[in-house]
Protein backbone atom coordinates (compact mmCIF):
# COMPACT_ATOMS: atom_id res chain seq x y z
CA UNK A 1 16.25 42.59 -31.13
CA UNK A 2 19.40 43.21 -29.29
CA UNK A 3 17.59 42.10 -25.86
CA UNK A 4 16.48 39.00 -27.50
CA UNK A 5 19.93 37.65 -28.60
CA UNK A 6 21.40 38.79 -25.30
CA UNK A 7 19.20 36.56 -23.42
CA UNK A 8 19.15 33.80 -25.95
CA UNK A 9 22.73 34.04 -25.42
CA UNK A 10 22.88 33.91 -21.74
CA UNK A 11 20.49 30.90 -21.44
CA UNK A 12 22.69 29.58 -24.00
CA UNK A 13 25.86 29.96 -21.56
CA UNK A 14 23.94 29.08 -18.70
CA UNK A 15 22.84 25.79 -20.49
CA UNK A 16 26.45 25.20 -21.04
CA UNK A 17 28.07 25.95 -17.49
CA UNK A 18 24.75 24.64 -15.68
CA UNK A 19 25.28 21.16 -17.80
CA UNK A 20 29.13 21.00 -16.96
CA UNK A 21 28.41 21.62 -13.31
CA UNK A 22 25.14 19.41 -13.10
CA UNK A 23 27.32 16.22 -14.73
CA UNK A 24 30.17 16.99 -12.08
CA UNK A 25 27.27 16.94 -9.49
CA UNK A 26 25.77 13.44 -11.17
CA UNK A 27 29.38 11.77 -11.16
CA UNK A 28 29.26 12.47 -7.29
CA UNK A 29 26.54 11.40 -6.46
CA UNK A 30 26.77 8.35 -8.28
CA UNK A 31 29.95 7.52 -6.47
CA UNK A 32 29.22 7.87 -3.27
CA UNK A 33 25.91 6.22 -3.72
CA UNK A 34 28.23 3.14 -5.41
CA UNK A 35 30.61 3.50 -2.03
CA UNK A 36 27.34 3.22 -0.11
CA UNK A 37 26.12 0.26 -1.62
CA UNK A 38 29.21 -1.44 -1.05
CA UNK A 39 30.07 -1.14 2.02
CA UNK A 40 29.62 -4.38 3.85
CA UNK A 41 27.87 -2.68 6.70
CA UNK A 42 25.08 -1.09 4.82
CA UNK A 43 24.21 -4.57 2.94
CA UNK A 44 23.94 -5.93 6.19
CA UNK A 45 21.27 -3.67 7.45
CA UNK A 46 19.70 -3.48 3.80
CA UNK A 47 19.37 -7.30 4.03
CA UNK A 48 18.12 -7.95 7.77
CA UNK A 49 15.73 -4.53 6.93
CA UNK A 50 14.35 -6.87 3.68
CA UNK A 51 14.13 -10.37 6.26
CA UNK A 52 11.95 -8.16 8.70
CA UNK A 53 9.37 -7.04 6.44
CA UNK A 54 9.36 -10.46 4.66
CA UNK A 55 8.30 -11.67 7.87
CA UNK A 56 6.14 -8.72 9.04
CA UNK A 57 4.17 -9.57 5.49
CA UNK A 58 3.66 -13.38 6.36
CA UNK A 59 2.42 -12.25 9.69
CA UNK A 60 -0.04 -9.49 8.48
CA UNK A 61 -1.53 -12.34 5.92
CA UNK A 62 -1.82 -14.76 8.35
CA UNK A 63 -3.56 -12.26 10.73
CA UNK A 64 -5.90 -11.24 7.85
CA UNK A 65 -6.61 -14.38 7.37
CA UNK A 66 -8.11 -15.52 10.49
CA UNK A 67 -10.15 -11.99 10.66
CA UNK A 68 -11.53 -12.90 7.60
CA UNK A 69 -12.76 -16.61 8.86
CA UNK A 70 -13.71 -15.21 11.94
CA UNK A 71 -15.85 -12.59 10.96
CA UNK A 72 -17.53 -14.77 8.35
CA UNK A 73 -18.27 -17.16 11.02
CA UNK A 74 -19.74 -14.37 13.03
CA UNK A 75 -22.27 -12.88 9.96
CA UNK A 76 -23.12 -16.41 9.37
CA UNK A 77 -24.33 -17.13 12.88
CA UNK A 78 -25.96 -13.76 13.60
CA UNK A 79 -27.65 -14.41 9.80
CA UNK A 80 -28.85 -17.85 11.14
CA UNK A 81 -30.11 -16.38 14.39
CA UNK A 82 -32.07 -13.74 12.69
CA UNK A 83 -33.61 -16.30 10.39
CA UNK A 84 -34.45 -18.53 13.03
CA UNK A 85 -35.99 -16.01 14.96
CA UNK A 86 -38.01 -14.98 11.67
CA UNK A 87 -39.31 -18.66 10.98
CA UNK A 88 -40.21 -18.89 14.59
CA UNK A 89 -42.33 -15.90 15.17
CA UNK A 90 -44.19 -16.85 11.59
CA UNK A 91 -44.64 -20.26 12.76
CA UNK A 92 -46.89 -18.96 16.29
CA UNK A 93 -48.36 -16.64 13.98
CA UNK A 94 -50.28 -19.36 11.88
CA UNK A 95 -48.98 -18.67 8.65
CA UNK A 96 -46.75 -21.79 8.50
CA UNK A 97 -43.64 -19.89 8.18
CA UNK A 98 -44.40 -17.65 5.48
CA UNK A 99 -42.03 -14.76 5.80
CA UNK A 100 -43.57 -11.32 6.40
CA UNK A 101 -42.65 -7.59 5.31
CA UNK A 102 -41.07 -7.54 8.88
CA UNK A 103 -38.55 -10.03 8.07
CA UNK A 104 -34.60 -9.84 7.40
């Protein structure tokens, strides 16, 4: 029993002293991070950092963009020459363009 309030006393000062020291710690950090954020030089950066990737986005979703239409244009003419090339070979074959099993 003795152990047991020892340690429950220790954590219990430790709490205490680690609390005092941790809010010191958060006061610091909060400053400096407040000095940081004011200081004209770092806004500066910040702001032409946030104007780059604006335009770096535009650019990647125009880019994406004109993949996109040019690969549907290329399925839709390799789709069209693979279905003309069916319809052809079943119309020489007789079967007035009836597709067969070794279509598309």
């Amino acid at each position: 029993m003795k152990a047991k309030a020892s340690f429950i006393g220790g954590a219990l000062i430790g709490l205490l002293v680690g609390s005092r020291i941790g809010h010191a710690l958060y006061d610091r950090v909060r400053a400096g991070a407040s000095a940081l954020a004011r200081n004209p030089k770092i806004r500066s950066t910040a702001s032409t950092a946030s104007d780059r990737a604006a335009h770096a986005a535009k650019s990647a979703g125009t880019t994406a963009a004109h993949q996109v239409k040019q690969a549907s244009t290329t399925v839709a003419h390799r789709f069209t020459d693979r279905f003309n090339g069916v319809m052809h070979h079943s119309m020489h074959n007789g079967d007035g363009g009836a597709s067969d099993d070794r279509g598309l």
